[in-house]
N, C-alpha and C. Protein backbone atom coordinates (compact mmCIF):
# COMPACT_ATOMS: atom_id res chain seq x y z
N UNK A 1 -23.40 4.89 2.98
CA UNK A 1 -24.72 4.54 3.45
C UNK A 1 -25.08 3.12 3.01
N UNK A 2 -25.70 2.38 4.09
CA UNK A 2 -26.06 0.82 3.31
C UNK A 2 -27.33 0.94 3.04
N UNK A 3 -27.45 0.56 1.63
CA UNK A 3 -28.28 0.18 0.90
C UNK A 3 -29.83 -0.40 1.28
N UNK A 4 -30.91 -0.46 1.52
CA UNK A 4 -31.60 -0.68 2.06
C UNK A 4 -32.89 -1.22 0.89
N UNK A 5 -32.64 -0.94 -0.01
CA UNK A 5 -33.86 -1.46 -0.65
C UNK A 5 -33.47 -3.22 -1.10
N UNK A 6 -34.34 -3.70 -1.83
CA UNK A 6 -34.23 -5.02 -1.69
C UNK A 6 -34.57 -5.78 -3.08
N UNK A 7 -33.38 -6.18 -4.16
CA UNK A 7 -33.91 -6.54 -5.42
C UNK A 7 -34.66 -7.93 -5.51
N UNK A 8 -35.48 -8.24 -6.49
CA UNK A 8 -36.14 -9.64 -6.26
C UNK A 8 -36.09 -11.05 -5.46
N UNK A 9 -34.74 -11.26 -6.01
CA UNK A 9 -34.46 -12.14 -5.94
C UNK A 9 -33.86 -12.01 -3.80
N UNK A 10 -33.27 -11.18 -3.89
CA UNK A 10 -32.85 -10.69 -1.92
C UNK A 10 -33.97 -10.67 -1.24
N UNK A 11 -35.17 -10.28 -1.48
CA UNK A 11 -36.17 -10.63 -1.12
C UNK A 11 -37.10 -11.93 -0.78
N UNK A 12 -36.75 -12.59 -1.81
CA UNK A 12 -37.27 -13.85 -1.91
C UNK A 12 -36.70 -14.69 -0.74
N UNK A 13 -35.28 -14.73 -1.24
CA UNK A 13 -34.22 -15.55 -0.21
C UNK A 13 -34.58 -15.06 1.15
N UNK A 14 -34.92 -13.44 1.53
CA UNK A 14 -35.01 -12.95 3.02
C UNK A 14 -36.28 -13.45 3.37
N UNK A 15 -37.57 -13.83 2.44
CA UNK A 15 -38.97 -14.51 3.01
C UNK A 15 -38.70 -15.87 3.66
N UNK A 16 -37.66 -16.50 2.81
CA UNK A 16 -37.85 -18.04 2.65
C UNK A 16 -36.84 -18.09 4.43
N UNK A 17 -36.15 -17.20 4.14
CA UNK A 17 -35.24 -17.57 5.75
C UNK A 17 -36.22 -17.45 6.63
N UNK A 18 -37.41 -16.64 6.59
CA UNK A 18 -38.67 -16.07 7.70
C UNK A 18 -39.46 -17.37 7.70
N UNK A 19 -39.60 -17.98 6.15
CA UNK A 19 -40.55 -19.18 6.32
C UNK A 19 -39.47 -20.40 7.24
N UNK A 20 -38.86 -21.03 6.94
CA UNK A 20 -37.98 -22.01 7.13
C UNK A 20 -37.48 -21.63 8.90
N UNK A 21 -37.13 -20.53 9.50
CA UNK A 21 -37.03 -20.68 11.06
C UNK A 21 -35.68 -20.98 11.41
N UNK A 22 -35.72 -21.63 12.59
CA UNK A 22 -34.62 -22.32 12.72
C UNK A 22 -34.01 -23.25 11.90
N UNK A 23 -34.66 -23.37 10.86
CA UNK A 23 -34.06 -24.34 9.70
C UNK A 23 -33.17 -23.81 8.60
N UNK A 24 -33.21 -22.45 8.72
CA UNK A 24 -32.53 -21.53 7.44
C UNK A 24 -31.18 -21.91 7.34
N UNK A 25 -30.66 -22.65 6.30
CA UNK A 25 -29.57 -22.47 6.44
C UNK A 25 -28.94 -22.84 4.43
N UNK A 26 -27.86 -22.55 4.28
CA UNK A 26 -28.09 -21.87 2.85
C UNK A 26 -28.50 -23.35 1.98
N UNK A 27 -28.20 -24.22 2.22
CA UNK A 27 -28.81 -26.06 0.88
C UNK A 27 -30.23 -26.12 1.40
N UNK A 28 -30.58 -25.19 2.36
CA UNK A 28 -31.91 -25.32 2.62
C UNK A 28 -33.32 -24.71 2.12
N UNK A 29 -32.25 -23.47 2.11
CA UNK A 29 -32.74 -22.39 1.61
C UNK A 29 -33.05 -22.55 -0.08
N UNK A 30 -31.94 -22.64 -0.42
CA UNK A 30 -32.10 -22.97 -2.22
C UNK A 30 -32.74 -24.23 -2.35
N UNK A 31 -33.27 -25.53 -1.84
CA UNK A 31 -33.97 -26.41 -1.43
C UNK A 31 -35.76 -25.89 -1.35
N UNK A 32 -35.76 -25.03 -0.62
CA UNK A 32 -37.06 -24.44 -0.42
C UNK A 32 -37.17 -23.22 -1.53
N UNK A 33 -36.38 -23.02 -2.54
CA UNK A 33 -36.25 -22.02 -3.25
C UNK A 33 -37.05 -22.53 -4.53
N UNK A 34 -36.60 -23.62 -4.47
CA UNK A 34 -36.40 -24.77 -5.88
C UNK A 34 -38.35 -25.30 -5.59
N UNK A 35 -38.63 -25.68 -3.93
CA UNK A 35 -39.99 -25.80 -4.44
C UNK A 35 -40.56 -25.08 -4.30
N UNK A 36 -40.56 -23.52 -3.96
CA UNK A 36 -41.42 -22.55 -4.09
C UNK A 36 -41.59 -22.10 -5.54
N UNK A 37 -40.45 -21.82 -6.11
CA UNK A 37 -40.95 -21.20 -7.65
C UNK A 37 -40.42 -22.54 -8.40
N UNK A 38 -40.50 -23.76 -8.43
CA UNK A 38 -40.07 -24.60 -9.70
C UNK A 38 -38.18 -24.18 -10.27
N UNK A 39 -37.84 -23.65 -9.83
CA UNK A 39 -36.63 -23.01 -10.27
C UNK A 39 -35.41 -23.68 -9.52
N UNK A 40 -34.23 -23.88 -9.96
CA UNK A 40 -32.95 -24.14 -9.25
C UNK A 40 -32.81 -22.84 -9.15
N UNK A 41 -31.74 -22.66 -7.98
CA UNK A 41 -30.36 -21.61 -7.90
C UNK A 41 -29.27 -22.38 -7.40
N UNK A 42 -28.11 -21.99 -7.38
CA UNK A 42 -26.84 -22.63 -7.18
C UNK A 42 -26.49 -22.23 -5.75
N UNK A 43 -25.75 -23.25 -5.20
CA UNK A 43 -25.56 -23.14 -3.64
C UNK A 43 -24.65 -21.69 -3.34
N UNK A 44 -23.95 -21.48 -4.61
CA UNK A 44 -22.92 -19.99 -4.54
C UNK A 44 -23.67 -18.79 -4.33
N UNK A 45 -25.01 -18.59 -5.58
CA UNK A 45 -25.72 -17.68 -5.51
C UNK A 45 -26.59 -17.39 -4.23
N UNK A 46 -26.53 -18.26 -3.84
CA UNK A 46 -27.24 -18.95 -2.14
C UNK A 46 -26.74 -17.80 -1.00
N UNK A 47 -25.51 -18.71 -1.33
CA UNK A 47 -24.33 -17.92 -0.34
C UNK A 47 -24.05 -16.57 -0.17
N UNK A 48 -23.77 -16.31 -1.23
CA UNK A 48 -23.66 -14.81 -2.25
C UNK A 48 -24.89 -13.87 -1.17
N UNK A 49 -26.19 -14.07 -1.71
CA UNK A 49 -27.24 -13.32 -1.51
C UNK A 49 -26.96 -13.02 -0.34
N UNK A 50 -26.89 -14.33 0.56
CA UNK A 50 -27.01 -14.62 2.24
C UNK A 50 -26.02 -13.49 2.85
N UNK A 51 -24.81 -13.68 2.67
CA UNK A 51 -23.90 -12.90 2.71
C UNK A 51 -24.16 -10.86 2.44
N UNK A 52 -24.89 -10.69 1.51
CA UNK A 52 -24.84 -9.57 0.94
C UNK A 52 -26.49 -9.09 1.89
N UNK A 53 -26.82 -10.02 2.57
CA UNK A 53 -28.09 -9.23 3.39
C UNK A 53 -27.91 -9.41 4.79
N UNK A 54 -26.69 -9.94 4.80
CA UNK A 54 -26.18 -10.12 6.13
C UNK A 54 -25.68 -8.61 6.63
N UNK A 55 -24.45 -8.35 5.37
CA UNK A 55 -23.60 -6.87 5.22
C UNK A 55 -24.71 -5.68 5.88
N UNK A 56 -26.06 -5.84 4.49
CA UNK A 56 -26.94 -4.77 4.55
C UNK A 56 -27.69 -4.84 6.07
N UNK A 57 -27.40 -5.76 7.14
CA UNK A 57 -28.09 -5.66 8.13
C UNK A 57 -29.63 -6.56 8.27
N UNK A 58 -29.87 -6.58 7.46
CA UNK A 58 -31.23 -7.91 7.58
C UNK A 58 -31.35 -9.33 7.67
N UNK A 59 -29.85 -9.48 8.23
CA UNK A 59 -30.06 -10.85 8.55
C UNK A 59 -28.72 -11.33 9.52
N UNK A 60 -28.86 -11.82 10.27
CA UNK A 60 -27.91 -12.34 10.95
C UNK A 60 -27.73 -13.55 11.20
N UNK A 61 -26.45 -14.29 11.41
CA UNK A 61 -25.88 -15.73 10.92
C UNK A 61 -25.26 -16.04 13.01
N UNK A 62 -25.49 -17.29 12.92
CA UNK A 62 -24.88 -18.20 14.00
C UNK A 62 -24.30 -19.25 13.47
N UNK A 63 -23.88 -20.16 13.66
CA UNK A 63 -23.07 -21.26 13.54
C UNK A 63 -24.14 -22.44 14.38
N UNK A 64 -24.26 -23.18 13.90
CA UNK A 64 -25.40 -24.46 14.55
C UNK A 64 -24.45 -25.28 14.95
N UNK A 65 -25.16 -26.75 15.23
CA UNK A 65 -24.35 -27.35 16.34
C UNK A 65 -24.11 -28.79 14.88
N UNK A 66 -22.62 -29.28 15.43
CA UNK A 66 -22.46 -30.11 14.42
C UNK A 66 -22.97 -31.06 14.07
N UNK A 67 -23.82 -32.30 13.10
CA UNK A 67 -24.77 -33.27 12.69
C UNK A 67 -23.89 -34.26 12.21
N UNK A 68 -23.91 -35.18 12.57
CA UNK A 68 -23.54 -36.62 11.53
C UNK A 68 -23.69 -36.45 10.14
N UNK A 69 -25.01 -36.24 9.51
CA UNK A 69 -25.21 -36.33 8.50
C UNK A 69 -24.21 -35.48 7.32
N UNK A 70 -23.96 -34.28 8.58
CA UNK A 70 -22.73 -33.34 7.26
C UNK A 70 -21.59 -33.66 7.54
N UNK A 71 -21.17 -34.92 8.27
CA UNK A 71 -19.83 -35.13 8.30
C UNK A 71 -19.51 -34.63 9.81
N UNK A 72 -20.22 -34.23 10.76
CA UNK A 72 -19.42 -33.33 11.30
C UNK A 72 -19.19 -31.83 11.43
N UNK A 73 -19.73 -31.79 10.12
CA UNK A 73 -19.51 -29.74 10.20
C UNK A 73 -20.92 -29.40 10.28
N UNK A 74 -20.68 -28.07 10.87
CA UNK A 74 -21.84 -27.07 11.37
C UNK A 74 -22.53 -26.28 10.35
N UNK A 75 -23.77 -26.05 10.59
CA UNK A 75 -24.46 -25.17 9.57
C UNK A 75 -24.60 -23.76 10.16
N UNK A 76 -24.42 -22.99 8.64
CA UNK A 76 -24.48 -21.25 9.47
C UNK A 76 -26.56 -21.46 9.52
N UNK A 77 -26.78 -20.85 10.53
CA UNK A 77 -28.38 -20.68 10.66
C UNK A 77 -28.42 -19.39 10.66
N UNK A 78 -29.29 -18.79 9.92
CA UNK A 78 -29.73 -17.27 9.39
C UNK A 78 -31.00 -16.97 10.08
N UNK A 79 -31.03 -15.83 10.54
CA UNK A 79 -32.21 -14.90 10.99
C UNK A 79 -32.65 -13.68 10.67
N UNK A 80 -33.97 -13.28 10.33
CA UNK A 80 -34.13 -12.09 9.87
C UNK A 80 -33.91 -10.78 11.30
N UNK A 81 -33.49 -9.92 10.78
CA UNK A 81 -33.24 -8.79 11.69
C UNK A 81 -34.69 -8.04 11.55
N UNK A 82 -34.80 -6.86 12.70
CA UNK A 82 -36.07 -6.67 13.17
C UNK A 82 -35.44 -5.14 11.80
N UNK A 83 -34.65 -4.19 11.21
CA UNK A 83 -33.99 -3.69 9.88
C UNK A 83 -34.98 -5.08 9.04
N UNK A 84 -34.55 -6.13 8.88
CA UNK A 84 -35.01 -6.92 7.72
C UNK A 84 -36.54 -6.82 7.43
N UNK A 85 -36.72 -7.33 8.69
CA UNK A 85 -38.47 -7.31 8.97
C UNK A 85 -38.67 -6.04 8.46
N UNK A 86 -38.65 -4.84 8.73
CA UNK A 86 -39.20 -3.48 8.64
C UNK A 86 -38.83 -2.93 6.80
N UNK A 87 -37.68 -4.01 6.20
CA UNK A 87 -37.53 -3.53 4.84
C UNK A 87 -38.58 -4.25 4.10
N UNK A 88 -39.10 -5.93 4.38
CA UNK A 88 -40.00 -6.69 3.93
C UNK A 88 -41.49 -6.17 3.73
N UNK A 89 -41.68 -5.76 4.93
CA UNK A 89 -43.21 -4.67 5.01
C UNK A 89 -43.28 -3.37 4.34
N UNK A 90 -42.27 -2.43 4.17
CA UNK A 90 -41.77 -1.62 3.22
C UNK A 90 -42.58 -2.10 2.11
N UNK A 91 -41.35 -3.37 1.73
CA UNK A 91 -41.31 -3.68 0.06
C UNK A 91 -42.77 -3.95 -0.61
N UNK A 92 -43.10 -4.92 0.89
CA UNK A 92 -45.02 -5.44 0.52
C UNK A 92 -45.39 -4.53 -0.06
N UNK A 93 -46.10 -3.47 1.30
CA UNK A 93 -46.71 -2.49 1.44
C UNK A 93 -46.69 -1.50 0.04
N UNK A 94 -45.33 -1.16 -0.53
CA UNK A 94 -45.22 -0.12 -2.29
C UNK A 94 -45.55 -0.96 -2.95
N UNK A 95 -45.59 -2.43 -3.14
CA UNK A 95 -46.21 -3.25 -4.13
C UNK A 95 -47.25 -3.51 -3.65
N UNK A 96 -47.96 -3.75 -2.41
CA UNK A 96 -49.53 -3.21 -2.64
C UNK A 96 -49.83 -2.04 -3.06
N UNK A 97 -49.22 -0.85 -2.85
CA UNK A 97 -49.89 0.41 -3.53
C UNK A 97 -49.99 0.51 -5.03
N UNK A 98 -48.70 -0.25 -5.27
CA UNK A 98 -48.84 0.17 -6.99
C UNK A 98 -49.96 -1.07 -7.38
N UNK A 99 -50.18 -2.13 -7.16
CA UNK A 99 -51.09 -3.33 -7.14
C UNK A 99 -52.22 -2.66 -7.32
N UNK A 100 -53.18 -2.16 -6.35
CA UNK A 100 -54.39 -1.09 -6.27
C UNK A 100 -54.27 -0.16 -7.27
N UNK A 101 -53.24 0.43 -7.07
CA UNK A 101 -53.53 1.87 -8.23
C UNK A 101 -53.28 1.11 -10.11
N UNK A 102 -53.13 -0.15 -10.34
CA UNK A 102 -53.28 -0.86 -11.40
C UNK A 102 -55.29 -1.02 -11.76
N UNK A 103 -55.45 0.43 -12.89
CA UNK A 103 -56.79 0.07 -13.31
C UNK A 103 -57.42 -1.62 -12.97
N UNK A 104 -56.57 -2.35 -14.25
CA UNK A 104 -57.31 -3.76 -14.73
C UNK A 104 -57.18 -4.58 -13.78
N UNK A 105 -56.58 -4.54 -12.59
CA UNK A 105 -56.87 -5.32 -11.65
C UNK A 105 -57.52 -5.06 -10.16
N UNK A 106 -57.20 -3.67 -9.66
CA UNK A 106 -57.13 -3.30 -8.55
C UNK A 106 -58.99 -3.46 -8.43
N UNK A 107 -60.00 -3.12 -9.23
CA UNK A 107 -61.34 -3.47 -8.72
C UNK A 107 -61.88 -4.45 -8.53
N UNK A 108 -60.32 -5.99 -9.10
CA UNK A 108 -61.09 -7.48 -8.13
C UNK A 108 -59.75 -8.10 -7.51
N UNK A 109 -59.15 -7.20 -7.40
CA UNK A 109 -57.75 -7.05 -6.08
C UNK A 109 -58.43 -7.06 -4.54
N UNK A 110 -58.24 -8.14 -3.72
CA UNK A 110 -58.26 -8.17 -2.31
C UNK A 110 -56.93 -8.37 -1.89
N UNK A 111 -56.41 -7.22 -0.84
CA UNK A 111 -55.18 -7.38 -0.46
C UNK A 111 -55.32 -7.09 1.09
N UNK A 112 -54.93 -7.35 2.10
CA UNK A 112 -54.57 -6.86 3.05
C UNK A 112 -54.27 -7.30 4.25
């Protein structure tokens, strides 16, 4: 059975491919990674993730068209699968519930 839930960090990488568009592609991705949370990741771990949510079905890869700037070679471009989409709203959705059902915050919690 494939795996379907989604650890932090697979998550993150599967938003940032949703934010970024036709631009997803993995130096881009860890690029937009680096200014969303202040953080590096390595172009491997990049890859790695990309790869491993590809397997699980939430994302699917094309081959782009070749650029000067990379020499010549093509970039894989990533897309979320409509599986991806439906695990993302999942994931929200139980971390809004547990969010709300948190006493010390949930009575100046606006979520929705």
């Amino acid at each position: 059975m494939i795996e379907t839930k989604l650890g932090e960090f697979e998550e993150v990488i599967l938003l940032l491919v949703g934010i970024l568009g036709e631009g997803a592609y993995a130096f881009k991705i860890a690029e937009e990674f680096k200014n969303q949370t202040g953080r590096t990741v390595s172009i491997g771990a990049t890859h790695s993730t990309l790869d491993r949510l590809e397997t699980k079905g939430f994302l699917k890869s094309a081959m782009g068209d070749s650029t000067a700037e990379r020499g010549g070679r093509r970039k894989r471009i990533f897309t979320i699968t409509a599986l991806g989409k439906r695990v993302l709203k999942e994931s929200r959705d139980f971390k809004v519930s547990l969010w709300q059902q948190y006493p010390a915050l949930s009575s100046n919690l606006q979520i929705g």
